[in-house]
Protein backbone atom coordinates (compact mmCIF):
# COMPACT_ATOMS: atom_id res chain seq x y z
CA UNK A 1 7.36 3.12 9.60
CA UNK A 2 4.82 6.05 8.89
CA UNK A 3 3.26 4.87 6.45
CA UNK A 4 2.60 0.98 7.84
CA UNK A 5 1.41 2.61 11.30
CA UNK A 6 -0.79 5.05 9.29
CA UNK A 7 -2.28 1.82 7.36
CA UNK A 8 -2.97 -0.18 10.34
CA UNK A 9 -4.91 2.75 12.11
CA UNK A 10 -7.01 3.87 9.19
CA UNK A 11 -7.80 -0.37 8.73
CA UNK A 12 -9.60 0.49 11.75
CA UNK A 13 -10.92 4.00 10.61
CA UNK A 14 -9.40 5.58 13.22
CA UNK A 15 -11.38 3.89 16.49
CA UNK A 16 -9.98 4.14 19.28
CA UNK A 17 -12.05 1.45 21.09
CA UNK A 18 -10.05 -0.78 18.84
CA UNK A 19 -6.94 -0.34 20.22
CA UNK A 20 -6.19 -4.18 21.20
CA UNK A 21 -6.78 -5.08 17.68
CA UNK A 22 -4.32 -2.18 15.91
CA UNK A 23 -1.59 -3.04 18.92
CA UNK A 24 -2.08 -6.81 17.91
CA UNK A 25 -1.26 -5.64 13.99
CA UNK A 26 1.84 -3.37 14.95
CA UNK A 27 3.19 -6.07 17.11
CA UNK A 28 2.79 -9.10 14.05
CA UNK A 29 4.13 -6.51 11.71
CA UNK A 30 7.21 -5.26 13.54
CA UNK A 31 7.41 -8.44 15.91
CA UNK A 32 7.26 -5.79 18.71
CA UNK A 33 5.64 -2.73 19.80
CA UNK A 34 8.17 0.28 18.65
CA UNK A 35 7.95 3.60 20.30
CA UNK A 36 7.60 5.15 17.42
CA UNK A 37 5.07 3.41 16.76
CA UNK A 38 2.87 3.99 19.88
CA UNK A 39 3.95 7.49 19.60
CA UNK A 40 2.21 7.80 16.31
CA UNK A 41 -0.78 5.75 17.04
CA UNK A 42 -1.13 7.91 20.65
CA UNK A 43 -0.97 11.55 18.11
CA UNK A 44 -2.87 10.09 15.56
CA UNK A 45 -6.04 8.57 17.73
CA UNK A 46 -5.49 11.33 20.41
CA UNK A 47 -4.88 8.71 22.94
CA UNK A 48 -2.37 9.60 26.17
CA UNK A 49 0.77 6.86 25.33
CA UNK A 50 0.53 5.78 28.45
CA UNK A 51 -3.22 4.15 28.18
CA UNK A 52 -1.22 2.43 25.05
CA UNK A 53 1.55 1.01 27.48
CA UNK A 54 -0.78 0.18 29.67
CA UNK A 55 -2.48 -2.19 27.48
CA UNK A 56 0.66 -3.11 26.26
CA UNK A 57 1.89 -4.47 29.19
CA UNK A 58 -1.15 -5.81 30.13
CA UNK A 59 -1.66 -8.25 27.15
CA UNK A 60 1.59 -10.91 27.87
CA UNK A 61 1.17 -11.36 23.65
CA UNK A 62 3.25 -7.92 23.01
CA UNK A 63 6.36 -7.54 23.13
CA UNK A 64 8.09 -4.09 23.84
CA UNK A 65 11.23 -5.21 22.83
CA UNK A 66 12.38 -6.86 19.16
CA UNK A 67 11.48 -10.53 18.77
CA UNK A 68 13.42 -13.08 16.79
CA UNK A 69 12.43 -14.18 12.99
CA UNK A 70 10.89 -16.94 14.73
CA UNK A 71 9.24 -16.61 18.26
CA UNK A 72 8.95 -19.96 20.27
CA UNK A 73 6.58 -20.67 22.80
CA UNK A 74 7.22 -23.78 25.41
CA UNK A 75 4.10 -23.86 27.54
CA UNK A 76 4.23 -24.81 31.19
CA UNK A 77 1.02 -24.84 32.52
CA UNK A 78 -0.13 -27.98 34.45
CA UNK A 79 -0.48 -30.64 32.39
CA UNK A 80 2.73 -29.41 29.89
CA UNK A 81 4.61 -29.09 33.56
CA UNK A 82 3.86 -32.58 34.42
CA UNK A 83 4.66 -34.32 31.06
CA UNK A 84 8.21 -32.45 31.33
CA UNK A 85 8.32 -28.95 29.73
CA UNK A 86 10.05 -27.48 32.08
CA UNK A 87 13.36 -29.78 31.19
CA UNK A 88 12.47 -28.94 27.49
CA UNK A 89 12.56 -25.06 27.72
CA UNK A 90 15.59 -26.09 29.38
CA UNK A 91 17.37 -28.24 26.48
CA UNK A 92 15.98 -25.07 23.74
CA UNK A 93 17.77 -22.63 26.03
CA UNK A 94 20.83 -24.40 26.47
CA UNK A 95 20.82 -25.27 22.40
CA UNK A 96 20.25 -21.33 21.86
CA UNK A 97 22.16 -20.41 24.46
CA UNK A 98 19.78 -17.34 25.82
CA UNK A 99 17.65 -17.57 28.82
CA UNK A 100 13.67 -17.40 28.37
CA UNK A 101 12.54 -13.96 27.44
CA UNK A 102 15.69 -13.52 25.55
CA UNK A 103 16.21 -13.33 21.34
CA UNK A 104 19.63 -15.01 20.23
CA UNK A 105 22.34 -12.21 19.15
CA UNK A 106 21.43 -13.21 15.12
CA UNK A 107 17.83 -12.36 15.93
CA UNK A 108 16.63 -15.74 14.56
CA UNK A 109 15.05 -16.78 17.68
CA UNK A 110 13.05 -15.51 20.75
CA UNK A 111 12.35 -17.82 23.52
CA UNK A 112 9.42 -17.90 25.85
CA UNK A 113 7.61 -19.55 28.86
CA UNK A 114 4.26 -19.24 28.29
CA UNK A 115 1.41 -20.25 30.97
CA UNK A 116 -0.96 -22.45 28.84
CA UNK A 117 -1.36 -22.43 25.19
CA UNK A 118 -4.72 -23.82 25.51
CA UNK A 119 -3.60 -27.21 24.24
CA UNK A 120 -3.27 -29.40 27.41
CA UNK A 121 -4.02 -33.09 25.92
CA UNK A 122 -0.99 -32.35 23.55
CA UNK A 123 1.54 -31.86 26.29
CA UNK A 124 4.08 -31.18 26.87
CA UNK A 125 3.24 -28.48 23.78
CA UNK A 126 5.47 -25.75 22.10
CA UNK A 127 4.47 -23.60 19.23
CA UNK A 128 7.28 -22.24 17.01
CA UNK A 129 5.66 -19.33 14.64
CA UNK A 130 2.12 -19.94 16.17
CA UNK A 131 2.54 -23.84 15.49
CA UNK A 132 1.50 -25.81 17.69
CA UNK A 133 4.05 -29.04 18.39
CA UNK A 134 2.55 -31.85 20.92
CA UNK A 135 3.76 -34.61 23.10
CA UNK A 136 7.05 -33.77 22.66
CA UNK A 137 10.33 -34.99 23.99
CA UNK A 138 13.58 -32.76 24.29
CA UNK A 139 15.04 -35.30 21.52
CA UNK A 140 12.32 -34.50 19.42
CA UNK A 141 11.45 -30.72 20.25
CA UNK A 142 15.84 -29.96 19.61
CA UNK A 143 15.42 -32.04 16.13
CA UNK A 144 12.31 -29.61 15.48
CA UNK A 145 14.76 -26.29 16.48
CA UNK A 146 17.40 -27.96 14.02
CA UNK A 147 14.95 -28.21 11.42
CA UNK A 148 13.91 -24.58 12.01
CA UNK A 149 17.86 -23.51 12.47
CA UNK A 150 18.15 -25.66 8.66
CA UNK A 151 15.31 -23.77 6.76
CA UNK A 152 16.95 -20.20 7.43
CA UNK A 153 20.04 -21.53 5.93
C-alpha cells in the first residue's frame, strides 16, 4: 500500500493544495479511504490527519469504509423522487438484501442514495460503476443488477 500511496502523492509532486485530487485517487484505487493511507499521505505532505478527515467527510464521494466491486448509485433528488426512485432503491435493497450505505457480505456490491446525479431529464436515474442508467423501472433497474450479478460469474 506504500508504494501506490507514495505514487499518487508524488503524481501531484507533493502539493498539498491538491489534496481533493490525491484523496479522489486513493479512494478510486482502494474503493475507500484506508487509514493507512491518510496516515501516510498526512507524514508524507506534513498535513495534521485530521484536516484529511475533514475533507474526507466533507466530500459525500469518499468513502471511509470498503466499497463493493461495484458501487451503485440510485439518485433521489426531485425529479428521480417523483418518477419513483425511492421504490427502486427499495426493490435493489431488498434483491441485495443490505440497507443503503451498506456493501453485501461477498463485497460485490455497495448501495447508495445519492441526492442528484446531475441527470434529472433521465429519471428516475441510477449509475452502477459511474454509469449512468435512465428512466428506469424496478423491472428494468433488477434485470440491470442481474446482468451485473451475471458478468462476475
Amino acid at each position: 500500500m506504500k508504494e501506490q500511496v507514495d505514487q499518487i502523492i508524488e503524481k501531484y509532486r507533493g502539493d498539498s493544495t491538491a489534496i481533493v485530487a490525491i484523496l479522489h485517487e486513493l479512494n478510486t484505487t482502494f474503493r475507500y479511504l484506508p487509514r493507512e493511507a491518510l496516515e501516510r499521505v498526512s507524514a508524507q505532505l506534513a498535513i495534521p490527519l485530521s484536516h484529511l478527515y475533514s475533507a474526507a467527510t466533507f466530500y459525500r464521494s469518499f468513502d471511509l469504509e470498503p466499497c463493493g466491486e461495484h458501487e451503485i448509485q440510485v439518485c433521489l433528488g426531485t425529479a428521480c423522487h417523483v418518477r419513483g426512485s425511492e421504490l427502486i432503491l427499495e426493490a435493489l435493497s431488498r434483491r441485495l438484501a443490505i440497507k443503503p450505505g451498506e456493501t453485501t457480505a461477498d463485497g460485490k456490491f455497495t448501495l447508495k442514495r445519492v441526492n442528484c446525479l446531475g441527470a434529472c431529464a433521465l429519471g428516475p436515474l441510477i449509475s452502477i460503476d459511474r454509469d449512468h442508467h435512465g428512466h428506469l423501472t424496478i423491472h428494468q433497474a433488477e434485470r440491470l443488477l442481474e446482468a451485473y450479478k451475471d458478468e462476475d460469474d
